[in-house]
N, C-alpha and C. Protein backbone atom coordinates (compact mmCIF):
# COMPACT_ATOMS: atom_id res chain seq x y z
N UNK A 1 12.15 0.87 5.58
CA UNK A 1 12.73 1.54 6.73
C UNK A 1 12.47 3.02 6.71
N UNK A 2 11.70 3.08 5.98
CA UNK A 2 10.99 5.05 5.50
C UNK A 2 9.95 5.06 7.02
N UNK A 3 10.03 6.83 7.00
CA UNK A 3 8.96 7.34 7.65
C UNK A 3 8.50 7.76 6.96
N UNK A 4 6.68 7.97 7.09
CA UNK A 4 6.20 8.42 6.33
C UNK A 4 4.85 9.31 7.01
N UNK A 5 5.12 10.86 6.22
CA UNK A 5 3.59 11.50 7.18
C UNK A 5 2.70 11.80 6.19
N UNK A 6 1.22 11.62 6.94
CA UNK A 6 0.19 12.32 5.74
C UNK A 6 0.64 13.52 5.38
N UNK A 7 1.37 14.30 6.14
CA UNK A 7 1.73 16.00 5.79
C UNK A 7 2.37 16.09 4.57
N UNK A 8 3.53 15.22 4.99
CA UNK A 8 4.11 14.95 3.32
C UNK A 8 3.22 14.50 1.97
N UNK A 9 2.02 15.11 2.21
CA UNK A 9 1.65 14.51 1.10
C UNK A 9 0.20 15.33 0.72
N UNK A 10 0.31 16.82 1.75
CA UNK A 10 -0.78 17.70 1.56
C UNK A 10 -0.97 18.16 0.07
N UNK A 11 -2.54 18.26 0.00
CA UNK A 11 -3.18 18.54 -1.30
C UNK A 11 -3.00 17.42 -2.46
N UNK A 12 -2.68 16.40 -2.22
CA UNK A 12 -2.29 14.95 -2.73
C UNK A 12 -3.95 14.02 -2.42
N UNK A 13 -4.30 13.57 -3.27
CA UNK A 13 -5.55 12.44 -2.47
C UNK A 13 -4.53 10.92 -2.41
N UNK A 14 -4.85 10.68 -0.87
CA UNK A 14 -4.28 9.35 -0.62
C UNK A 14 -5.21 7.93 -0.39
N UNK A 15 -4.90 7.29 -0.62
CA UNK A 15 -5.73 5.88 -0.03
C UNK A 15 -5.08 4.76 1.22
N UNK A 16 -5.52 5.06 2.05
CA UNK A 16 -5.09 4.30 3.03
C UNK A 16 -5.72 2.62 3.35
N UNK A 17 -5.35 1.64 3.22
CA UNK A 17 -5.75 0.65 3.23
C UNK A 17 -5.25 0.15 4.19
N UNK A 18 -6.28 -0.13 5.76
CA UNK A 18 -5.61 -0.73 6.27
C UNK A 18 -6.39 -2.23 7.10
N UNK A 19 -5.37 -3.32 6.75
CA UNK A 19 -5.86 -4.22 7.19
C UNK A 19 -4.86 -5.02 8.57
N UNK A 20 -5.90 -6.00 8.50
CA UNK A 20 -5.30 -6.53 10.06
C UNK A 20 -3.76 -7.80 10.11
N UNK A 21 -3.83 -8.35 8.45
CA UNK A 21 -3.09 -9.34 8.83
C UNK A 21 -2.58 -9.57 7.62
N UNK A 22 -1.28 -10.41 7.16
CA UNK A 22 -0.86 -10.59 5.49
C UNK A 22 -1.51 -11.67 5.53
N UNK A 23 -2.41 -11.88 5.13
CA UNK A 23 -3.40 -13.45 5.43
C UNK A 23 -3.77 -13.20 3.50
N UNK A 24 -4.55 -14.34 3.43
CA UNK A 24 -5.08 -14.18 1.74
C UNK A 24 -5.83 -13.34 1.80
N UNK A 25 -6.56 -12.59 2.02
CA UNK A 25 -7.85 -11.51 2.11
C UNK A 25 -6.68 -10.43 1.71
N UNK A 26 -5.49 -9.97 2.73
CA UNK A 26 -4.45 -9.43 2.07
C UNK A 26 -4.09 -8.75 0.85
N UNK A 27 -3.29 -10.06 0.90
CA UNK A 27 -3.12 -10.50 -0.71
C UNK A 27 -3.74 -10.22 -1.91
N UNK A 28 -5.05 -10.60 -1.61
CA UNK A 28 -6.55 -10.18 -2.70
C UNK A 28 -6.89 -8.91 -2.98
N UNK A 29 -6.94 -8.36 -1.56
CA UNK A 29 -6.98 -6.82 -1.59
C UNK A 29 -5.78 -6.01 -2.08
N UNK A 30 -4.07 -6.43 -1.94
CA UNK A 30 -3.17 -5.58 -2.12
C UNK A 30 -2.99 -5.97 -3.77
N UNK A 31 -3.50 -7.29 -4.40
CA UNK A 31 -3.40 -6.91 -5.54
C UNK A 31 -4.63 -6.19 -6.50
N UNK A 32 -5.47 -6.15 -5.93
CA UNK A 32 -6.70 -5.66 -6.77
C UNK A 32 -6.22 -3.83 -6.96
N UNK A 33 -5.29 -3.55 -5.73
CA UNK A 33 -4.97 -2.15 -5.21
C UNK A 33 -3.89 -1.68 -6.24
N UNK A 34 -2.99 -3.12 -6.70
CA UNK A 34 -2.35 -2.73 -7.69
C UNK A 34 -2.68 -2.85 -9.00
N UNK A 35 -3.73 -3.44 -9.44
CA UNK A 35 -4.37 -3.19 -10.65
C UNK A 35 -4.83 -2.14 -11.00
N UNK A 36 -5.05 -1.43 -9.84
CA UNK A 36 -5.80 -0.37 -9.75
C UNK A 36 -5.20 0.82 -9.73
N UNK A 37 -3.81 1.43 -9.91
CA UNK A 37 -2.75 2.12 -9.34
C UNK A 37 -2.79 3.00 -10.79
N UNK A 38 -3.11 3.18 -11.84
CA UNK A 38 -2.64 3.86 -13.11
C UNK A 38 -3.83 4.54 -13.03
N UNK A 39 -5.25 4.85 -12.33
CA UNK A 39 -6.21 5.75 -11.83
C UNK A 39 -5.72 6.48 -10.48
N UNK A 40 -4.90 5.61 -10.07
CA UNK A 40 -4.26 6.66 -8.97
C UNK A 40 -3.59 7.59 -9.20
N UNK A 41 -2.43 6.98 -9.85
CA UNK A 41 -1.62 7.99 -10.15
C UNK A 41 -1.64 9.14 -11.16
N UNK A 42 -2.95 8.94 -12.10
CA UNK A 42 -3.37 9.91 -12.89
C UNK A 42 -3.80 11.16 -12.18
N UNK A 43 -4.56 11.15 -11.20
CA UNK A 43 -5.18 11.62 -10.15
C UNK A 43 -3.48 12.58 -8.74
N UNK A 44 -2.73 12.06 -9.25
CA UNK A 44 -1.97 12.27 -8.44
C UNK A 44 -1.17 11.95 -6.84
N UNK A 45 -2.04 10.19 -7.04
CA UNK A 45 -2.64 9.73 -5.43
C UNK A 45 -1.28 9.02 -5.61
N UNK A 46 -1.10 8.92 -4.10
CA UNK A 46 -0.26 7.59 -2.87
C UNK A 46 -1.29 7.02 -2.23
N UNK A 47 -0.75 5.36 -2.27
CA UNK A 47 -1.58 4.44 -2.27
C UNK A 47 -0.81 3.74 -1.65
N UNK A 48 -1.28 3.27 0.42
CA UNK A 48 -0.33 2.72 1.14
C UNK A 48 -1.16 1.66 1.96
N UNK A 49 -0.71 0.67 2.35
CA UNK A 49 -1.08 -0.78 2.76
C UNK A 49 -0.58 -0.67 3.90
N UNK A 50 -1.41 -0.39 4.79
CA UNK A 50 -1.23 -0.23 6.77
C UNK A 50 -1.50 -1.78 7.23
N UNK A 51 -0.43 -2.25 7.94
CA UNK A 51 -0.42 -3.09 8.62
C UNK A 51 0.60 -3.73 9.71
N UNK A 52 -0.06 -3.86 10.78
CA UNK A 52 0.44 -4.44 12.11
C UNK A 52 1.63 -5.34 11.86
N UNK A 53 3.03 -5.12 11.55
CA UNK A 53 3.81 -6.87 11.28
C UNK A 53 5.01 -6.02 11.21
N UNK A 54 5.80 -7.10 11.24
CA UNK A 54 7.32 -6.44 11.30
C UNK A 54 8.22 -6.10 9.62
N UNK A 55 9.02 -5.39 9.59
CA UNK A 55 9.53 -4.76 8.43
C UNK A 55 9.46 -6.32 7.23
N UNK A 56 10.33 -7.40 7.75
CA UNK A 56 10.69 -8.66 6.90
C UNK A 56 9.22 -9.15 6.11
N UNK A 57 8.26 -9.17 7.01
CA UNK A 57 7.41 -9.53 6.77
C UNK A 57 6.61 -8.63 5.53
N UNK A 58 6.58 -7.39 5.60
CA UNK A 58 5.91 -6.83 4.84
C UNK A 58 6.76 -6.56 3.54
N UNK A 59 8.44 -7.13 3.88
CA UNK A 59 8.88 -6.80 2.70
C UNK A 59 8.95 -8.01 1.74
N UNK A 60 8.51 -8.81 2.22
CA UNK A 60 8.57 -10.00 1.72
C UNK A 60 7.23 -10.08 0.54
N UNK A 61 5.53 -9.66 1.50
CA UNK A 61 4.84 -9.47 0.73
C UNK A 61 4.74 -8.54 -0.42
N UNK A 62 5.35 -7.61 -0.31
CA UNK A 62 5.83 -6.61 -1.47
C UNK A 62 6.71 -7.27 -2.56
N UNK A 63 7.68 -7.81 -2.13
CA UNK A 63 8.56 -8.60 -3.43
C UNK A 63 7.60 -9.35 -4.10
N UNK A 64 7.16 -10.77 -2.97
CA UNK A 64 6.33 -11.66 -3.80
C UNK A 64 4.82 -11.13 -4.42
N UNK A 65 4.37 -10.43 -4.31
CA UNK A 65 2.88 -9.49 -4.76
C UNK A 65 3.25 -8.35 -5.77
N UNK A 66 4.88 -8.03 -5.80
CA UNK A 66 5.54 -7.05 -7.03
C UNK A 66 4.17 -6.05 -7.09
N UNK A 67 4.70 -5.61 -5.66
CA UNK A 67 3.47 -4.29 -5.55
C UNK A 67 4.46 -3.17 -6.00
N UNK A 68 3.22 -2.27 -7.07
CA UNK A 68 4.00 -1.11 -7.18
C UNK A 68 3.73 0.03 -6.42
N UNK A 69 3.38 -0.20 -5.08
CA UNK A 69 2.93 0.68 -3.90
C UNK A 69 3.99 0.40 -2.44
């Protein structure tokens, strides 16, 4: 239920990932993104998963995918 602006996050490198649907391609991609998160954050990065769907939905994939993004 956050807003969130790129501003908040000037001089920060971010990764924006955005896809079209929580479909398996998703999934594949949001966990490879979290394997990948301890080069991010060394770096100093936010690392956010853009997608079209309603709050339940995306919070759902976050619990079950135990994204740390």
């Amino acid at each position: 239920g956050r807003t969130f602006r790129v501003a908040d996050y000037r001089g920060r490198p971010l990764f924006l990932a955005f896809v079209p649907d929580l479909g398996v391609d998703t999934r594949v991609q949001a966990r490879s993104l979290a394997a990948s998160m301890a080069r991010f954050e060394e770096s100093g990065g936010k690392v956010f998963l853009i997608v079209d769907t309603d709050r339940a939905s995306a919070a759902a994939l976050h619990a079950e995918e135990k994204l740390p993004y």
